[in-house]
Protein backbone atom coordinates (compact mmCIF):
# COMPACT_ATOMS: atom_id res chain seq x y z
CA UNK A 1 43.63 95.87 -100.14
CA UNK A 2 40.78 93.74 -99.84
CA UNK A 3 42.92 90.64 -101.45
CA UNK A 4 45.33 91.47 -99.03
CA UNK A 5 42.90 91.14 -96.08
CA UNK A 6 41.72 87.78 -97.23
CA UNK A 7 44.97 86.49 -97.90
CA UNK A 8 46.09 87.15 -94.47
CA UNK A 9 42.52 85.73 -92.75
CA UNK A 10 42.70 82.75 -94.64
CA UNK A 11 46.74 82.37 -93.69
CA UNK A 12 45.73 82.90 -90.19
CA UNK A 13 42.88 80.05 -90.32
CA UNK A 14 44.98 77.65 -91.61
CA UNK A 15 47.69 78.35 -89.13
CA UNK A 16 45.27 78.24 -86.32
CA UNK A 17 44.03 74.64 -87.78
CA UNK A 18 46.90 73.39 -87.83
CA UNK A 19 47.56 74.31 -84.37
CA UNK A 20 44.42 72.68 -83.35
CA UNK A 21 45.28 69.44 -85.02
CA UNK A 22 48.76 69.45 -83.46
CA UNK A 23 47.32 69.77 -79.95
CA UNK A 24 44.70 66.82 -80.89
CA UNK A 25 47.44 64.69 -81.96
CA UNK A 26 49.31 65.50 -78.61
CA UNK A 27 46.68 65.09 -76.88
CA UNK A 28 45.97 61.66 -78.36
CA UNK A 29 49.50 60.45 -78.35
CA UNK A 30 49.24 61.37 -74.46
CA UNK A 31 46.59 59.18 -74.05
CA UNK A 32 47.71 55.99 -75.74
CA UNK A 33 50.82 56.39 -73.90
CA UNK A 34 49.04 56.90 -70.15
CA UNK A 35 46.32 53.73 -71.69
CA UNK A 36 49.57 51.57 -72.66
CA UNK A 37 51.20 52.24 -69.12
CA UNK A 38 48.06 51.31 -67.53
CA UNK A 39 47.28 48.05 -69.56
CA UNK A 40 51.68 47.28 -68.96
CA UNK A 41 50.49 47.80 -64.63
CA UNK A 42 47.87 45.66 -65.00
CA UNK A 43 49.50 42.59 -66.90
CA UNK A 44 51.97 42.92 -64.57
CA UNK A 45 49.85 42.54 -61.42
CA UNK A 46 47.90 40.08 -63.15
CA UNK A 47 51.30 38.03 -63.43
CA UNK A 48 52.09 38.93 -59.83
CA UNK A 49 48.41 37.39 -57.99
CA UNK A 50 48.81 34.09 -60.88
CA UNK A 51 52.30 33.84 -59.49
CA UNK A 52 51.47 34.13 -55.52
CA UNK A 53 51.37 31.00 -53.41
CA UNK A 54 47.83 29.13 -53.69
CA UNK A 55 46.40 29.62 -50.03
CA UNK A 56 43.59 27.46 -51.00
CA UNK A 57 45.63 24.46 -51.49
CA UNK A 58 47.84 25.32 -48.20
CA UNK A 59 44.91 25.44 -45.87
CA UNK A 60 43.59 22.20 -47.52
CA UNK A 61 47.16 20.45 -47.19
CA UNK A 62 47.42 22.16 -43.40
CA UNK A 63 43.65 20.95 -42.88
CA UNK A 64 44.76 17.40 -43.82
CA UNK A 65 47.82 17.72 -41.63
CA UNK A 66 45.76 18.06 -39.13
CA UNK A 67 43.20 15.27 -39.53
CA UNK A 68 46.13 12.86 -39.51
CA UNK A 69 47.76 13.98 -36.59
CA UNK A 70 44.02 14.26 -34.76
CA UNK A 71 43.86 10.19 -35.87
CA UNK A 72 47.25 9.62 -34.68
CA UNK A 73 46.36 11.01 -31.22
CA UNK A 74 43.14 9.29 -31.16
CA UNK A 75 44.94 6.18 -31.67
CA UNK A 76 47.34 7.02 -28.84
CA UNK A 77 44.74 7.78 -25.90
CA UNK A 78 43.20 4.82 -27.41
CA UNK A 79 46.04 2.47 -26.66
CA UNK A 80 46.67 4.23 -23.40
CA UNK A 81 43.29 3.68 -22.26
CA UNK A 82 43.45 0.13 -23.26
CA UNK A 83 46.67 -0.69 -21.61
CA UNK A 84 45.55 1.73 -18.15
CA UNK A 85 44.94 -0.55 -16.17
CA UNK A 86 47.89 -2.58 -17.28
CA UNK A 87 50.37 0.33 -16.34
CA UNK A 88 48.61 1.12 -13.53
CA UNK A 89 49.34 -1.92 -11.34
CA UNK A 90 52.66 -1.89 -13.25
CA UNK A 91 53.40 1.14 -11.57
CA UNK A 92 52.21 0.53 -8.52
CA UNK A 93 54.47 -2.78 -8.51
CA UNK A 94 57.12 -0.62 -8.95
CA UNK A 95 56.49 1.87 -6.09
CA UNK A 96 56.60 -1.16 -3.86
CA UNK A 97 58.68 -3.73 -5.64
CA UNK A 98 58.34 -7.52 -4.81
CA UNK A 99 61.20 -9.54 -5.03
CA UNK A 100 60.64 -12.81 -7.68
CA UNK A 101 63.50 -15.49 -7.40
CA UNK A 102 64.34 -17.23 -10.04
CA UNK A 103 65.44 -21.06 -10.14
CA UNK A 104 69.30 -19.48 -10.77
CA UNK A 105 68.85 -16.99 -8.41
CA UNK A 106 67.71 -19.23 -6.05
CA UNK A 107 70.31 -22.19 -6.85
CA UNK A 108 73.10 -19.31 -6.61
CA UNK A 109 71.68 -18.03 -2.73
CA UNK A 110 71.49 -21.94 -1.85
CA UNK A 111 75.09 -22.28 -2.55
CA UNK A 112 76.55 -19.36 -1.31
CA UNK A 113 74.68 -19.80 2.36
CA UNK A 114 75.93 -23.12 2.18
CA UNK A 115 79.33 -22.36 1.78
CA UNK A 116 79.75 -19.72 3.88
CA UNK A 117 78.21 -22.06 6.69
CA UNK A 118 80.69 -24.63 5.79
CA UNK A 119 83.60 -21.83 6.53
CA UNK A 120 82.14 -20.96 10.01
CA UNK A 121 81.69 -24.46 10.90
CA UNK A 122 85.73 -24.86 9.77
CA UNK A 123 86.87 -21.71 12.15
CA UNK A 124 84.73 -22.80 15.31
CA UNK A 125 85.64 -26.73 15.30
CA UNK A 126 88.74 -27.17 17.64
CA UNK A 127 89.85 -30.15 15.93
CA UNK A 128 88.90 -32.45 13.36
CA UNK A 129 87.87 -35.01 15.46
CA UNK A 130 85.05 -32.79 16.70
CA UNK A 131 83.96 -32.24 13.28
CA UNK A 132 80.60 -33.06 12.44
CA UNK A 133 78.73 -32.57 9.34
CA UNK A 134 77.04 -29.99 8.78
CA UNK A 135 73.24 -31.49 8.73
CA UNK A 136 71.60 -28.60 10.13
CA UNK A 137 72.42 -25.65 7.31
CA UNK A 138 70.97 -27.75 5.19
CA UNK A 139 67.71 -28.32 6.83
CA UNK A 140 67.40 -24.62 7.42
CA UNK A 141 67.80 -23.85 3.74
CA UNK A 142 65.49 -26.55 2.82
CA UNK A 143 62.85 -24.57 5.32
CA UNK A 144 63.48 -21.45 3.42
CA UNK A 145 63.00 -23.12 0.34
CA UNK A 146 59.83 -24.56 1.15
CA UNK A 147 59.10 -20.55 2.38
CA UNK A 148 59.67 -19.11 -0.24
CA UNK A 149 57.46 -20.04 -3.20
CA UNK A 150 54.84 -19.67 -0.36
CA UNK A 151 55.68 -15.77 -0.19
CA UNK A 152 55.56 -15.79 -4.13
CA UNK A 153 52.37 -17.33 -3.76
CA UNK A 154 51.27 -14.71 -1.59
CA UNK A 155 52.22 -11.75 -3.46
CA UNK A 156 51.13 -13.22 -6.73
CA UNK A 157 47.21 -13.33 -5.41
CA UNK A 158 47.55 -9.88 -4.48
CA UNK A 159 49.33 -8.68 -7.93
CA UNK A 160 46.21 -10.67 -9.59
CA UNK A 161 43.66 -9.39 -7.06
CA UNK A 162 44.68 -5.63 -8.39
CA UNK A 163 45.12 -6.78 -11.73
CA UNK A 164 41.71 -8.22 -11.70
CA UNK A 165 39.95 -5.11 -10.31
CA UNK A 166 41.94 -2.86 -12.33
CA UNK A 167 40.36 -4.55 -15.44
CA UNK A 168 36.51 -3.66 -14.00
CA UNK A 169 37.00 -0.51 -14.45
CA UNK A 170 35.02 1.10 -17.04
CA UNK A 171 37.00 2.77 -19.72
CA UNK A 172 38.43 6.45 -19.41
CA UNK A 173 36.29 9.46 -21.25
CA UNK A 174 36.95 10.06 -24.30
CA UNK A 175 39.47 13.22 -25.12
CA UNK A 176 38.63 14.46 -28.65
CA UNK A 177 41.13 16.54 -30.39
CA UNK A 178 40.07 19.63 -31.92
CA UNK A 179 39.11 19.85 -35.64
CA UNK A 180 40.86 23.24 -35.90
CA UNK A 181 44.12 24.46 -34.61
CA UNK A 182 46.03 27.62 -35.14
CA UNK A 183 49.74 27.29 -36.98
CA UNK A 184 51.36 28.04 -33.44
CA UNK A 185 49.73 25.36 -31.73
CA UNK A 186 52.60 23.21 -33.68
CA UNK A 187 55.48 24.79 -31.78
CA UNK A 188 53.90 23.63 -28.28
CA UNK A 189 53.71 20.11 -26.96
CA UNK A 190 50.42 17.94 -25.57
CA UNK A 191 50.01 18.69 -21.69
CA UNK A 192 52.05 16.58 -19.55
CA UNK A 193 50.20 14.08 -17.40
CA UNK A 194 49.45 15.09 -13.77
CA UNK A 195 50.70 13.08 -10.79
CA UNK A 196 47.76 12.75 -8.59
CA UNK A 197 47.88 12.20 -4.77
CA UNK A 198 44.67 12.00 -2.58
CA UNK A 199 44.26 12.16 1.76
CA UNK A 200 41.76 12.62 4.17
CA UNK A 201 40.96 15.70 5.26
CA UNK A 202 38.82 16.03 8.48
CA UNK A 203 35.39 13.93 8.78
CA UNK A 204 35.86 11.07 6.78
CA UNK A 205 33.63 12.53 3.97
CA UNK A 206 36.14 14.82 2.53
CA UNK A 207 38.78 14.23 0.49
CA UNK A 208 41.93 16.27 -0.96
CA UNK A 209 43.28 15.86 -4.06
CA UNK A 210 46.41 17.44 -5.41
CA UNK A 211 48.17 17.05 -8.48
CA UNK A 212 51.46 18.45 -10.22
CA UNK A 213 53.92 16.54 -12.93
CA UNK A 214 57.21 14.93 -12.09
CA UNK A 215 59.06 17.66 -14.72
CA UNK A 216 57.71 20.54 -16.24
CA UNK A 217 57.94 20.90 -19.81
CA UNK A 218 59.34 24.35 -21.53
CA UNK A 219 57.77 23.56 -24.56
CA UNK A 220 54.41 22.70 -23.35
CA UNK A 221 51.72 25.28 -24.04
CA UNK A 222 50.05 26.81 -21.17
CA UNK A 223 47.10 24.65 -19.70
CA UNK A 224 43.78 25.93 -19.85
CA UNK A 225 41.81 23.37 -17.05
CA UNK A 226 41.96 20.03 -15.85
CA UNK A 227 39.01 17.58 -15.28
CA UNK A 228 38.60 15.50 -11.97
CA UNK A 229 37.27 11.88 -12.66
CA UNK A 230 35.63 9.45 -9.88
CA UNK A 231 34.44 5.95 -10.08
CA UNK A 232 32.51 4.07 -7.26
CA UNK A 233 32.83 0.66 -6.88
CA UNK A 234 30.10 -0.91 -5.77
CA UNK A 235 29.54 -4.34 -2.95
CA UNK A 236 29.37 -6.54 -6.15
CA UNK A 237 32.74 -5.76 -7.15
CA UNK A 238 31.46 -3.57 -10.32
CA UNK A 239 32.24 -0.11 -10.51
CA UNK A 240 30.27 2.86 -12.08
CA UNK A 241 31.14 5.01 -15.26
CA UNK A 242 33.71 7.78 -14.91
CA UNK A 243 31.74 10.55 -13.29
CA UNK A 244 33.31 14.41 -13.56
CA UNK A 245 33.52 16.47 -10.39
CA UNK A 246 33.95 19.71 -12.33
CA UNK A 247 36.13 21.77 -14.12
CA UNK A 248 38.98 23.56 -12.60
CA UNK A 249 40.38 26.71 -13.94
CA UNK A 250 44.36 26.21 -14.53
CA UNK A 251 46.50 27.97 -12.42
CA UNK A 252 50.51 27.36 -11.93
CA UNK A 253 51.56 23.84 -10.55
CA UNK A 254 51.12 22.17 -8.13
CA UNK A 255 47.47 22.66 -7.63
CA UNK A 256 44.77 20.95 -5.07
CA UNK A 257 41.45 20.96 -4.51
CA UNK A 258 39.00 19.51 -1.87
CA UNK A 259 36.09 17.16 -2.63
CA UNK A 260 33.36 16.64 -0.03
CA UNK A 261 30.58 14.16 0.54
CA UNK A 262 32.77 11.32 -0.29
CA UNK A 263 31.20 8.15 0.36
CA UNK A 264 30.88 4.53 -1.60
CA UNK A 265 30.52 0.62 -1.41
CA UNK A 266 34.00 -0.06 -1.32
CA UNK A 267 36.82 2.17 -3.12
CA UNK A 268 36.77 5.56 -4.94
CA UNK A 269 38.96 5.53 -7.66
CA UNK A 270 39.95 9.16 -9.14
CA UNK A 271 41.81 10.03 -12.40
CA UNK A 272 42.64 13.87 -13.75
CA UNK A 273 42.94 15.44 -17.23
CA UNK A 274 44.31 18.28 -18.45
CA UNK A 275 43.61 20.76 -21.57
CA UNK A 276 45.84 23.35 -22.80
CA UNK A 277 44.27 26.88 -24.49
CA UNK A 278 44.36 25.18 -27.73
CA UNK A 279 41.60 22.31 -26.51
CA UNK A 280 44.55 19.82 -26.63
CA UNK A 281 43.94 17.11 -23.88
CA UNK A 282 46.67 15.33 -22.56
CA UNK A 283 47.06 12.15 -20.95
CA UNK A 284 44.98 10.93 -18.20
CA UNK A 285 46.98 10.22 -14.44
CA UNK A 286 47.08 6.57 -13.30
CA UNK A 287 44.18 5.83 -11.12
CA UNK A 288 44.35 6.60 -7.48
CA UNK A 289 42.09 4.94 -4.77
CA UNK A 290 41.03 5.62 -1.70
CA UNK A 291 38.87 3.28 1.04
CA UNK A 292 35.56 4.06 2.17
């Protein structure tokens, strides 16, 4: 009875051990799976973040983008300031255009006066016996010869008289570009430039000054200010630097303002500017001038 007994203890230990060591080995086999799963996630999001785009080297090419196109632009205002004053009395040639006559042009007038003289001459002779030759066209195109390089003359001096005071002026403020731009500053373009026009306004001493552009651009982003400029010139025919009146907040075109306690030498030349929310500056106006 007793063997019996110890039989059955020691069966029951060894089936109880090897119950244990089942469950250990489940238990184990469990774990290398859920450690081989892991290390399988991980390689794979290591792959995944070795495999994404370098942003480092995008905002470095992007940052380098930029610096060339801030150099390009800084060598565009820089030839438009150069060349101002230049387009300036270009412009204002053009506004009130002054006819230049060639040698052709004025060979191909001579002859076309003179035959159309000889035809009237033809209809209002009775005869040809009355018919005289025609001495006195001549002599009246040979006045208007003589006139005319006289009015050349004339408006030459005062094309070089503009010219020449357009060149005394000092040059225009610098417009840096910013050193840092947002990606959807690319899909707008630079602010347009303003078309300025100044009058009087009451007492002599104030001045109004409007501006607007000749047509707006949809793709242009949405200005932030614009910058008033003003230049004195003084009795010895030199003018002062660019002075700034203020800053205007931007609202929609056209726009105006009034300036007071305007008084100088000679002349007042103005110029605006505008910037756009991303700190873009555009061109500058042409000059505009007003007399003391």
């Amino acid at each position: 009875m007793f063997l019996f007994l110890a039989l059955h203890v020691k069966l029951k230990r060894k089936e109880t051990s090897q119950n244990v060591e089942k469950i250990i080995a489940d238990k184990v086999v469990t774990a290398v799976e859920q450690s081989d799963y892991k290390m399988k996630n991980l390689m794979e999001r290591i792959n995944e973040v070795n495999s994404e785009p370098k942003y480092d080297a995008r905002i470095q090419k992007l940052e380098a983008h930029v610096r060339k196109i801030k150099r390009r632009g800084d060598a565009v205002f820089a030839y438009i300031r150069k060349f101002r004053s230049l387009g300036s009395s270009q412009s204002q040639r053009s506004k009130n255009p002054v006819v230049d006559l060639t040698e052709e042009d004025r060979a191909a007038r001579l002859k076309e006066e003179s035959l159309v003289t000889q035809e009237l001459d033809q209809q209002l002779e009775p005869s040809s016996k009355l018919k005289q030759p025609s001495s006195t066209p001549p002599v009246a195109i040979k006045e208007e010869n003589q006139s005319v390089p006289e009015e050349d003359r004339v408006s030459s001096s005062v094309q070089l008289e503009e010219e020449a005071w357009h060149s005394k002026l000092p040059p225009f403020p610098d417009t840096p570009f910013p050193k840092e731009l947002p990606v959807v500053a690319a899909s707008h373009n630079l602010p347009q430039k303003p078309v300025v026009k100044l009058a009087r306004i009451g007492s002599a001493q104030e001045l109004g000054i409007a501006w607007n552009v000749d047509r707006k651009d949809p793709h242009a982003a949405e200005m932030d200010c614009y910058y008033i400029y003003v230049s004195h010139e003084h009795k010895n025919g030199t003018f002062s630097g660019w002075k700034c009146l203020g800053e205007i907040k931007a609202m929609a075109l056209p726009m105006a303002c009034k300036v007071s306690d305007c008084k100088g030498d000679k002349r007042l030349c103005f110029i605006v500017v505008g910037k756009d929310v991303f700190g873009r500056y555009g061109p500058y106006s042409d000059i505009r001038t007003v007399a003391p």
